[in-house]
N, C-alpha and C. Protein backbone atom coordinates (compact mmCIF):
# COMPACT_ATOMS: atom_id res chain seq x y z
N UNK A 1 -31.76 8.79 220.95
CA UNK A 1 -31.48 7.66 220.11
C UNK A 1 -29.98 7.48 219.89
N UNK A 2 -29.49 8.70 219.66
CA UNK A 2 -27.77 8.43 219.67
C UNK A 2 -27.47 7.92 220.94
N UNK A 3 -28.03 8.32 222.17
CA UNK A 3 -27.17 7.67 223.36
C UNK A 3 -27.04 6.26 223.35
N UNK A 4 -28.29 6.07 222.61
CA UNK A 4 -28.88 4.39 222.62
C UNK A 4 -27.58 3.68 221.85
N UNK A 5 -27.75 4.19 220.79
CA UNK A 5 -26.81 2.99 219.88
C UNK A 5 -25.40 3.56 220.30
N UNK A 6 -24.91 4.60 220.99
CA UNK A 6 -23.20 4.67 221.65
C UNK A 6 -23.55 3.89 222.98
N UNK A 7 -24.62 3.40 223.75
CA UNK A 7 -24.26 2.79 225.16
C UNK A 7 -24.25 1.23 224.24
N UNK A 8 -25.02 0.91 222.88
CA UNK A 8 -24.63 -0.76 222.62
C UNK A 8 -23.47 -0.82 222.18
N UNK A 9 -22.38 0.39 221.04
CA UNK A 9 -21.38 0.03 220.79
C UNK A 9 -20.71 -0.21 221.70
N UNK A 10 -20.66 0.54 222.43
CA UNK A 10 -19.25 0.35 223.75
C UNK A 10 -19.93 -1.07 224.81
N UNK A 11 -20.85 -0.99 224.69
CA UNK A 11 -20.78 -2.28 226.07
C UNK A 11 -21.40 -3.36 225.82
N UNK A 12 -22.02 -3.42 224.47
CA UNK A 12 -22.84 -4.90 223.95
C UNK A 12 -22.00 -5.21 223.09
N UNK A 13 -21.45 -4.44 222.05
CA UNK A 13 -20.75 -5.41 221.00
C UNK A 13 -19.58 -6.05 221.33
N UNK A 14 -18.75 -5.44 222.75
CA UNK A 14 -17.44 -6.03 222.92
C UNK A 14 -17.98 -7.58 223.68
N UNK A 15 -18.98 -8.03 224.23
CA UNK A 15 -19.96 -8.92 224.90
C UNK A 15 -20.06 -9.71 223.84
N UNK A 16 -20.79 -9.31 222.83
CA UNK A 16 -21.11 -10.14 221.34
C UNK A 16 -19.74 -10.60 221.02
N UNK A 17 -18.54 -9.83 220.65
CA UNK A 17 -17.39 -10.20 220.40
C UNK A 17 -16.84 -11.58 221.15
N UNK A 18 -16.28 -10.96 222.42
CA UNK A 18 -16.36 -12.48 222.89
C UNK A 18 -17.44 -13.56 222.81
N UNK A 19 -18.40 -13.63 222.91
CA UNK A 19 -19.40 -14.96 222.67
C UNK A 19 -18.99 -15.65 221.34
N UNK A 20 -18.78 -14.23 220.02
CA UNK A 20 -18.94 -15.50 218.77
C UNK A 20 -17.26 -15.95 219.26
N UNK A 21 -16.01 -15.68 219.39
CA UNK A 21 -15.16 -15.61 219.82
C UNK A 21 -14.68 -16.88 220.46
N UNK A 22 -15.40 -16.74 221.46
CA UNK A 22 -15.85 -18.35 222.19
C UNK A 22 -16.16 -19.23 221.58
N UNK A 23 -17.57 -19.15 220.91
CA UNK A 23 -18.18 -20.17 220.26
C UNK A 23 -17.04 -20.85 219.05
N UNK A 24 -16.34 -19.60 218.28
CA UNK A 24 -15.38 -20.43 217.28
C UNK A 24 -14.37 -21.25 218.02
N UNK A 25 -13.59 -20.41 219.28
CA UNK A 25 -12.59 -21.33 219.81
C UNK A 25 -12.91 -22.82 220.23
N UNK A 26 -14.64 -22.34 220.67
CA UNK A 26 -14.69 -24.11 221.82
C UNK A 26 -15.53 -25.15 220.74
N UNK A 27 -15.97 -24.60 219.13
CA UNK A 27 -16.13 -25.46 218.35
C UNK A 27 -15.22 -26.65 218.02
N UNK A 28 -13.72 -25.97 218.41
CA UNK A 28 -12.75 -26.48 217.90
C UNK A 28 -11.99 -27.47 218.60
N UNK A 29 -11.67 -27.11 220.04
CA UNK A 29 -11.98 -27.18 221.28
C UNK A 29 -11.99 -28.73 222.23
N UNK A 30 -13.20 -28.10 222.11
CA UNK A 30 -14.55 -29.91 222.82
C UNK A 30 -14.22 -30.75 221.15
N UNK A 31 -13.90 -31.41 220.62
CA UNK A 31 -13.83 -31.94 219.98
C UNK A 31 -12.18 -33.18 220.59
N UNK A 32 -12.88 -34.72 220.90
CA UNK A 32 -11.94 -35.14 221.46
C UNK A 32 -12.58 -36.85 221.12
N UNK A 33 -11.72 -37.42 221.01
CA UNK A 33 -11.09 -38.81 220.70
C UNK A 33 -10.84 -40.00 221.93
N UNK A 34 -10.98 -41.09 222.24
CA UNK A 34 -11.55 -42.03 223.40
C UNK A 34 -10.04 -42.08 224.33
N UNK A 35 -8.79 -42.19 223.11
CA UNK A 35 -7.76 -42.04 223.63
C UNK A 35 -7.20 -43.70 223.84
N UNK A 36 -6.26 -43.97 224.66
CA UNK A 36 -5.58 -45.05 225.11
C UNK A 36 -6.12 -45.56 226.51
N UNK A 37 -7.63 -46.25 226.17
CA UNK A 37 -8.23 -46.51 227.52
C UNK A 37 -7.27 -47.53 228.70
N UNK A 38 -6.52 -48.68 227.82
CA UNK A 38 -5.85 -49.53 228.29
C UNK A 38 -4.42 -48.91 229.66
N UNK A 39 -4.03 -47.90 228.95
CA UNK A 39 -3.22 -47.39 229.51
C UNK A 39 -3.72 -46.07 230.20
N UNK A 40 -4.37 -45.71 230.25
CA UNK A 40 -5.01 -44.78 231.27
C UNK A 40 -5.22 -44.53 233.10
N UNK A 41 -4.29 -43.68 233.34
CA UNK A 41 -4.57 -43.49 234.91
C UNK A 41 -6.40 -43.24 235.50
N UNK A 42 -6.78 -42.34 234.80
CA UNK A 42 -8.36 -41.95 234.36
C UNK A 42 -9.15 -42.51 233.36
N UNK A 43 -10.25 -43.48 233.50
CA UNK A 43 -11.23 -43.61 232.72
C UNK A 43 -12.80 -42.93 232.50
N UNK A 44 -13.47 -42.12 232.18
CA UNK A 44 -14.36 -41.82 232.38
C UNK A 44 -15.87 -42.11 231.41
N UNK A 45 -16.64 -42.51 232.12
CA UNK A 45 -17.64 -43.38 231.29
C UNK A 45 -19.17 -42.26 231.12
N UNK A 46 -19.51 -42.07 230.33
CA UNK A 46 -20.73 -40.91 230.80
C UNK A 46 -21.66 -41.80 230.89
N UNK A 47 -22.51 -41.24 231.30
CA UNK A 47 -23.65 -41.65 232.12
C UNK A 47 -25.27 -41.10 232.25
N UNK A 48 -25.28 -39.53 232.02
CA UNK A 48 -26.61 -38.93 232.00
C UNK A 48 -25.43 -37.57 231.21
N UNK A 49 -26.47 -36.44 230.57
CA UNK A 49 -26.42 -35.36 229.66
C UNK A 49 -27.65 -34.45 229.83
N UNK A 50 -26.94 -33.21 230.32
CA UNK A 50 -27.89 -32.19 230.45
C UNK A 50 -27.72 -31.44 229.64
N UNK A 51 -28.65 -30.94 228.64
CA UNK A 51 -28.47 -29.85 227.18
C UNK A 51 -28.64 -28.50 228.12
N UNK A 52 -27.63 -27.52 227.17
CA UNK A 52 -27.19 -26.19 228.05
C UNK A 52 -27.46 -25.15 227.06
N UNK A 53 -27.86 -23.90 226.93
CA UNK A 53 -27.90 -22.52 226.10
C UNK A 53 -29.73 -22.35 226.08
N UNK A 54 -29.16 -21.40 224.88
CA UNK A 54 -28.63 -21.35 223.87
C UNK A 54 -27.61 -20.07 223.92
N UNK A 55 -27.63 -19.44 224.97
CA UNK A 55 -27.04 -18.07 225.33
C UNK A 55 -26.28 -18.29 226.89
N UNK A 56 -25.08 -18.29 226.70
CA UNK A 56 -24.28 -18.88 228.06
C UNK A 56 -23.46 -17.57 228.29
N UNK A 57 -22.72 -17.51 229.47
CA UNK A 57 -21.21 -16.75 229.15
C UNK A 57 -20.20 -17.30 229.12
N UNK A 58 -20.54 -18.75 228.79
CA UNK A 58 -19.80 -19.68 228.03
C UNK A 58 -19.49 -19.65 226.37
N UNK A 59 -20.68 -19.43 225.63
CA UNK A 59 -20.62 -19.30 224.72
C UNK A 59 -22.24 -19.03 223.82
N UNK A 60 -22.33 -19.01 222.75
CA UNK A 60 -23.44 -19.21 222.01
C UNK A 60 -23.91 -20.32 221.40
N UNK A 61 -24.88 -20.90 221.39
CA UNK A 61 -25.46 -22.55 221.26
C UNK A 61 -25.51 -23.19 222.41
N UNK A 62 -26.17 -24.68 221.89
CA UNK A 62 -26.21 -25.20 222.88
C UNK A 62 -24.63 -26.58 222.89
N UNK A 63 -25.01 -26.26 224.51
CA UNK A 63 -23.86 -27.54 224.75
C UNK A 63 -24.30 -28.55 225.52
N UNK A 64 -23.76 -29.76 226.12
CA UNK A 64 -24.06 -30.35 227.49
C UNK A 64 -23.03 -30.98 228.46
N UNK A 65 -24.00 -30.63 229.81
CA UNK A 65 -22.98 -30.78 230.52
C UNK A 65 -23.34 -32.62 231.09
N UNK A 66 -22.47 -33.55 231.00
CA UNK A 66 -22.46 -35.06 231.28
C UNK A 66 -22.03 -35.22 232.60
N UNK A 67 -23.09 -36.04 233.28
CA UNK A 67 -22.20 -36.98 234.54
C UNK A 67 -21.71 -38.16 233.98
N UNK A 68 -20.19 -38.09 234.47
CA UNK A 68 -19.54 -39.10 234.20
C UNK A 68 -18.85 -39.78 235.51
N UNK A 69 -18.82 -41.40 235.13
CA UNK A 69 -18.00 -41.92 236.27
C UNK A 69 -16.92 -42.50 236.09
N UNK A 70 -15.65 -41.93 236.68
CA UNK A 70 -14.24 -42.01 236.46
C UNK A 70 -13.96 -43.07 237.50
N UNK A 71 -12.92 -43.76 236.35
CA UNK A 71 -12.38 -45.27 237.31
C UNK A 71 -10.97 -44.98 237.40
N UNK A 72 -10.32 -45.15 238.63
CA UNK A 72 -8.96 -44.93 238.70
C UNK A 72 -8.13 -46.00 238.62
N UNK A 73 -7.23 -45.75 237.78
CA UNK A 73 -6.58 -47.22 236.99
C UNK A 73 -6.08 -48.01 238.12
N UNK A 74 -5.21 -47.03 239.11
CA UNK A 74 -4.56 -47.73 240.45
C UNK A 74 -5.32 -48.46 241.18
N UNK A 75 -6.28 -48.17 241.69
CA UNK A 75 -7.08 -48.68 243.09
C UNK A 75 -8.33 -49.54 242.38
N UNK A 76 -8.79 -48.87 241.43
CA UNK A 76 -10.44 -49.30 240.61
C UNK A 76 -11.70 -48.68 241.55
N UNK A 77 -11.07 -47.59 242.38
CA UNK A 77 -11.82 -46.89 242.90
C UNK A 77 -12.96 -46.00 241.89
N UNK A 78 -13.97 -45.80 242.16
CA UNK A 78 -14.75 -44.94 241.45
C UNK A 78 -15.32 -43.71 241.89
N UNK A 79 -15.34 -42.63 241.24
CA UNK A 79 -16.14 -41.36 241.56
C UNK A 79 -17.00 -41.08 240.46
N UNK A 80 -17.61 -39.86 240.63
CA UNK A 80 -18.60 -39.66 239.82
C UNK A 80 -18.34 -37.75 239.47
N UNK A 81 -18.42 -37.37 238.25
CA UNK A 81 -17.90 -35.66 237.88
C UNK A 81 -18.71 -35.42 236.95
N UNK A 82 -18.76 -33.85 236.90
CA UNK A 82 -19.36 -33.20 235.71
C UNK A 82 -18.08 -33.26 234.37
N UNK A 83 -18.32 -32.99 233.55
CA UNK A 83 -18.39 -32.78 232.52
C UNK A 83 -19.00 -31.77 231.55
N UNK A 84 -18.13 -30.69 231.27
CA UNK A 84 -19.27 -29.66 230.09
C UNK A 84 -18.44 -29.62 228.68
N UNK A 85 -19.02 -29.58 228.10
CA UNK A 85 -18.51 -29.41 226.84
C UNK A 85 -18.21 -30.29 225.50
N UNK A 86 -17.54 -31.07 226.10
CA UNK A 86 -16.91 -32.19 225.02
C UNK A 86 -17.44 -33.56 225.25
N UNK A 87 -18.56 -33.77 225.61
CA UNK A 87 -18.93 -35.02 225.44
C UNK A 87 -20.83 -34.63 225.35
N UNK A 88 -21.31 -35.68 224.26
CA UNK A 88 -22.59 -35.51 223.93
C UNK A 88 -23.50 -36.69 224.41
N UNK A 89 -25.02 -36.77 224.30
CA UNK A 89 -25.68 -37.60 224.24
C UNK A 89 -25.11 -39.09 223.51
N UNK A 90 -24.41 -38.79 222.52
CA UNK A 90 -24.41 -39.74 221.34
C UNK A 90 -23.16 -40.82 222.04
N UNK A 91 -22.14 -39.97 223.50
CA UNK A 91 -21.13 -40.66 223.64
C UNK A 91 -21.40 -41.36 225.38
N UNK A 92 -22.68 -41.50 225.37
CA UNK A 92 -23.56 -42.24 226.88
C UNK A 92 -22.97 -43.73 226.55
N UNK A 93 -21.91 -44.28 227.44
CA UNK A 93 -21.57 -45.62 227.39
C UNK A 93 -19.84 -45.29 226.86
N UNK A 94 -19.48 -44.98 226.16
CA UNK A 94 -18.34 -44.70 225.73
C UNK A 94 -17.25 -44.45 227.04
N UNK A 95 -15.92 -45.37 226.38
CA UNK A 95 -15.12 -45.23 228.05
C UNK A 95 -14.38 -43.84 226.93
N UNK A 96 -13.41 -42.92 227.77
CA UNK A 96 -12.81 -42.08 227.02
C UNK A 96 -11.81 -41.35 228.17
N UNK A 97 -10.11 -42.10 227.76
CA UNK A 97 -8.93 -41.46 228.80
C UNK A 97 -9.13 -40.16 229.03
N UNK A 98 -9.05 -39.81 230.41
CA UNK A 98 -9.18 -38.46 231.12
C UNK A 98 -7.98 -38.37 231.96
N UNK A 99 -7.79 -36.97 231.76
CA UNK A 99 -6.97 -36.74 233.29
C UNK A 99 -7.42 -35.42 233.84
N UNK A 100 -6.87 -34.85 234.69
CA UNK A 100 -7.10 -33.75 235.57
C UNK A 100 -5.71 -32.91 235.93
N UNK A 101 -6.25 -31.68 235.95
CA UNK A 101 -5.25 -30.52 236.56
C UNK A 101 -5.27 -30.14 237.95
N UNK A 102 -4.54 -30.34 239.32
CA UNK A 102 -5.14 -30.33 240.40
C UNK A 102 -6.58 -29.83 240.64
N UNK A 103 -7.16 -30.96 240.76
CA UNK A 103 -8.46 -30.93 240.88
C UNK A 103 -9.32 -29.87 240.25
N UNK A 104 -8.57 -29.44 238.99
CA UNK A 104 -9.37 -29.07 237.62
C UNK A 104 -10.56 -29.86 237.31
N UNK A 105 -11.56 -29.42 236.30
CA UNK A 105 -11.94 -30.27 235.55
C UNK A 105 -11.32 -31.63 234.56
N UNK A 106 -12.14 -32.42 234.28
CA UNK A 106 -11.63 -33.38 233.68
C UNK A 106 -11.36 -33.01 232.08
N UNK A 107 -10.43 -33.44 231.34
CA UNK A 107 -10.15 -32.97 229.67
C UNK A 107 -9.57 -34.45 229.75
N UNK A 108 -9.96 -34.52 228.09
CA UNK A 108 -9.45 -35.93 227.42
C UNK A 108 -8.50 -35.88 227.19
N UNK A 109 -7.85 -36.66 227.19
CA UNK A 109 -6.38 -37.54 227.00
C UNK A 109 -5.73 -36.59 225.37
N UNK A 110 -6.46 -36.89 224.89
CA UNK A 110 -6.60 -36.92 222.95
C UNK A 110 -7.38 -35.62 222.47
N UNK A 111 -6.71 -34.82 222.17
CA UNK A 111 -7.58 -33.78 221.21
C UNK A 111 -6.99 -33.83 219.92
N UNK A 112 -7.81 -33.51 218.98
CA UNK A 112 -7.13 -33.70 217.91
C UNK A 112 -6.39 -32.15 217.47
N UNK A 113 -5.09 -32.57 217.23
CA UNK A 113 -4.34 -31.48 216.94
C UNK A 113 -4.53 -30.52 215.96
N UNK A 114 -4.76 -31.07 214.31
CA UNK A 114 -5.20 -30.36 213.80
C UNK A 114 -6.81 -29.48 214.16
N UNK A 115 -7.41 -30.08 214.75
CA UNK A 115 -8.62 -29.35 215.14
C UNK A 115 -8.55 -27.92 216.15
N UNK A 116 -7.41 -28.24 216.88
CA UNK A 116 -6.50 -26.83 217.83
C UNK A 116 -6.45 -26.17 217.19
N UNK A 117 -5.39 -26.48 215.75
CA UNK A 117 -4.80 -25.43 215.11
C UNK A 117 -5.59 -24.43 214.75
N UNK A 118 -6.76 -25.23 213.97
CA UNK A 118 -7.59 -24.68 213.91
C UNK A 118 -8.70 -23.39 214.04
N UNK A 119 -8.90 -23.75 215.27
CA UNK A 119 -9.32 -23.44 216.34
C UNK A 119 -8.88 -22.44 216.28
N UNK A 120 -7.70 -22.25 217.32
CA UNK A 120 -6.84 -20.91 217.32
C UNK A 120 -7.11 -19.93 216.36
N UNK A 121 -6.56 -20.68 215.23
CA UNK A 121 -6.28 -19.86 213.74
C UNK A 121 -7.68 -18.67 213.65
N UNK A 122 -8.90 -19.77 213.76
CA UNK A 122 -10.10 -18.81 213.50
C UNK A 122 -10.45 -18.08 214.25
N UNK A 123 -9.88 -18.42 215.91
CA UNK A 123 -10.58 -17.50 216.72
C UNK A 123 -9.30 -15.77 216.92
N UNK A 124 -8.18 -15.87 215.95
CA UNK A 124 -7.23 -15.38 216.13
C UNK A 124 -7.49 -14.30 214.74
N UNK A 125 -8.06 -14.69 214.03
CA UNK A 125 -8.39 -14.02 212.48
C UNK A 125 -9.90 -13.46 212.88
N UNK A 126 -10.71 -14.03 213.62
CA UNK A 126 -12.06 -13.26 214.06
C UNK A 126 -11.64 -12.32 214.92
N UNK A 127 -10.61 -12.55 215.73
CA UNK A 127 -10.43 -11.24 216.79
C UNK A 127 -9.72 -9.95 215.65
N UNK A 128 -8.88 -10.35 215.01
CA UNK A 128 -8.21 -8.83 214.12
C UNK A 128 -9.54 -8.32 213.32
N UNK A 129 -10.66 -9.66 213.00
CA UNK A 129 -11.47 -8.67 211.67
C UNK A 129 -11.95 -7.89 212.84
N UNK A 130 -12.91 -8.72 213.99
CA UNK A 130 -13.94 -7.76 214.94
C UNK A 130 -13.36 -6.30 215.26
N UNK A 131 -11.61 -6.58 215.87
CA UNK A 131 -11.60 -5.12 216.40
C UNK A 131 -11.43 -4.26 215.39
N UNK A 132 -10.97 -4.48 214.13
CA UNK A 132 -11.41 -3.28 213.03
C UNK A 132 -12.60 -2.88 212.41
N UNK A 133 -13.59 -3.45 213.00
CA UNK A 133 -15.06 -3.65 212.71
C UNK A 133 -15.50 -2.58 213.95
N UNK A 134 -14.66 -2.73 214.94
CA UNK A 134 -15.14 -2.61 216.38
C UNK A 134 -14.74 -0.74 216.11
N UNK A 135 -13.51 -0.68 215.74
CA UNK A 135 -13.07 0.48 215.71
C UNK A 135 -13.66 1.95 214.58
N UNK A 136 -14.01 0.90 213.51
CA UNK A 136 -14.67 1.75 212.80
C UNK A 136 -16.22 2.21 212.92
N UNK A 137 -16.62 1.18 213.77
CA UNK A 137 -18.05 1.76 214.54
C UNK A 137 -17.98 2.44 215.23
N UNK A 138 -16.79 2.69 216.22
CA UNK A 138 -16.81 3.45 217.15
C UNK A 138 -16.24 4.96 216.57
N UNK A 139 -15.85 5.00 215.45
CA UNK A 139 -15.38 6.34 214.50
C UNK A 139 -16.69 6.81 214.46
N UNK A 140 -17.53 6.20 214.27
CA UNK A 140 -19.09 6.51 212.93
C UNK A 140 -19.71 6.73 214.13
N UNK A 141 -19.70 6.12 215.55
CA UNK A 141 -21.18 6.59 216.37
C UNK A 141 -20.76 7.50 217.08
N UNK A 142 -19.62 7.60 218.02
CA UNK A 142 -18.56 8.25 219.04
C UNK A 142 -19.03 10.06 218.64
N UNK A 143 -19.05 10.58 219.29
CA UNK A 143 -19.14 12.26 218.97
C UNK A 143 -17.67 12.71 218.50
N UNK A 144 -17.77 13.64 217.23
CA UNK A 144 -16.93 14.13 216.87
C UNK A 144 -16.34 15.13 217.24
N UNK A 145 -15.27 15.18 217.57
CA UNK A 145 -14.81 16.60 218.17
C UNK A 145 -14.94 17.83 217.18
N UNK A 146 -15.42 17.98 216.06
CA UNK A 146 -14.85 19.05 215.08
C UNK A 146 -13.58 18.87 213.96
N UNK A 147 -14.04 19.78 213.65
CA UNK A 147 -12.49 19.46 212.68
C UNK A 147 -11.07 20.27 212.86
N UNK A 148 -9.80 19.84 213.17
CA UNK A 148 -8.89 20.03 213.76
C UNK A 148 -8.35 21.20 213.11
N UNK A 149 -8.05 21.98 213.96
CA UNK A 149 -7.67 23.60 213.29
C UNK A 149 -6.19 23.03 213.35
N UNK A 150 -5.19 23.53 212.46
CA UNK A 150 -4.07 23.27 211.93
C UNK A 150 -3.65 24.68 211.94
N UNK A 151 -2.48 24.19 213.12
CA UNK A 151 -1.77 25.51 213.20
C UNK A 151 -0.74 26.08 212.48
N UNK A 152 -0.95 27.06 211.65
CA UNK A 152 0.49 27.43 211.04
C UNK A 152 1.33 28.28 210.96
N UNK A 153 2.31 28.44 211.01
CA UNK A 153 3.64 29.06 211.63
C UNK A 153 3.17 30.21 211.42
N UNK A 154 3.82 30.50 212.31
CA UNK A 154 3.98 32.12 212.42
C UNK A 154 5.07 32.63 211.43
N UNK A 155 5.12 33.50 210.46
CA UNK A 155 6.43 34.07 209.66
C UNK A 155 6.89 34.74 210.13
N UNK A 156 8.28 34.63 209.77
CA UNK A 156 9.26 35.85 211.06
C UNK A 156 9.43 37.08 209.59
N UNK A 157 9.07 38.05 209.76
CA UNK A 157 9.23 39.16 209.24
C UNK A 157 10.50 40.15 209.69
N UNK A 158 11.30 40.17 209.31
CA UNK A 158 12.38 41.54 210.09
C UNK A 158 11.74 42.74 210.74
N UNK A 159 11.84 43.18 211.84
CA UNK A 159 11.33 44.70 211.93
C UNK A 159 12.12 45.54 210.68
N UNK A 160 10.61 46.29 210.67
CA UNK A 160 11.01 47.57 209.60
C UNK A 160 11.82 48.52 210.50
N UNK A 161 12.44 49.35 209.64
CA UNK A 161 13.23 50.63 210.52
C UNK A 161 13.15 51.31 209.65
C-alpha cells in the first residue's frame, strides 16, 4: 500500500498539477473579442463545433474544437481551419480578426489584456501553492532515512606525562 500511494505522489500528482495548471491558464486564455474585422488581413467565420473532454492533455473540461472559414483580405480567397479553444457554439456566424504564426494555428486579433494578466497571475500563484503542497507530500510519503546522527567534535585533551 505504501508503494501505491509513493508511485501516485511522484507520477500522478505532478500530471494533476499541470492539468489544473492548464485549465486556469487557458480559462483565461481562449477568451477573445471579434477585433477590427474591417481592417483585417484574416477573417474567420465559424461554421460547425465539435465539444472536446472532459479529460484532455490539453486540459480539464470541456472545450471545442470549430471549423472555421478564413477569408483573405488581399485576394478574397477562402480556406477552411480548425480551431480549438477560443471559439464556442454560441459564436457559429460571427466574423472574428485572425492571424497566424507561420502556418501556426489561427489566434484572434484581440485578447483581452486584462484577462492575460490574469491568467498568468493565477496560473503563477497555483504553481508556488502546488509545489509546496507537492513537496510536503513528498516529506510525509517518501521513506525516511532515520534520524541524522550529529557528529561531535572530538576534544583535544593534552597527553598526560
Amino acid at each position: 500500500m505504501k508503494v501505491l500511494r509513493r508511485v501516485v505522489a511522484v507520477l500522478v500528482l505532478p500530471f494533476l498539477g499541470y492539468l489544473i495548471g492548464a485549465t486556469i491558464f487557458l480559462h483565461f486564455w481562449n477568451q477573445a473579442e471579434p477585433g477590427d474585422v474591417k481592417n483585417a488581413n484574416l477573417v474567420a467565420v465559424a461554421k460547425s463545433c465539435e465539444r472536446n473532454g472532459p479529460v484532455t492533455l490539453r486540459r480539464l473540461g470541456f472545450y471545442y474544437t470549430c471549423e472555421v472559414e478564413v477569408r483573405i483580405r488581399s485576394d478574397n480567397e477562402t480556406y477552411t481551419s480548425d480551431v480549438t479553444g477560443w471559439l464556442a457554439p454560441e459564436d457559429i456566424g460571427k466574423e472574428y480578426a485572425v492571424h497566424t504564426l507561420r502556418r501556426g494555428p489561427l489566434s484572434p486579433d484581440v485578447r483581452p489584456d486584462s484577462q492575460i494578466l490574469l491568467g498568468w497571475l493565477c496560473t503563477f500563484v497555483f504553481g508556488i501553492v502546488f509545489l509546496l503542497v507537492y513537496v510536503n507530500i513528498l516529506r510525509f510519503l517518501l521513506p525516511d532515512r532515520g534520524p541524522r546522527k550529529r557528529r561531535m567534535p572530538t576534544r583535544y585533551e593534552p597527553p598526560t606525562t
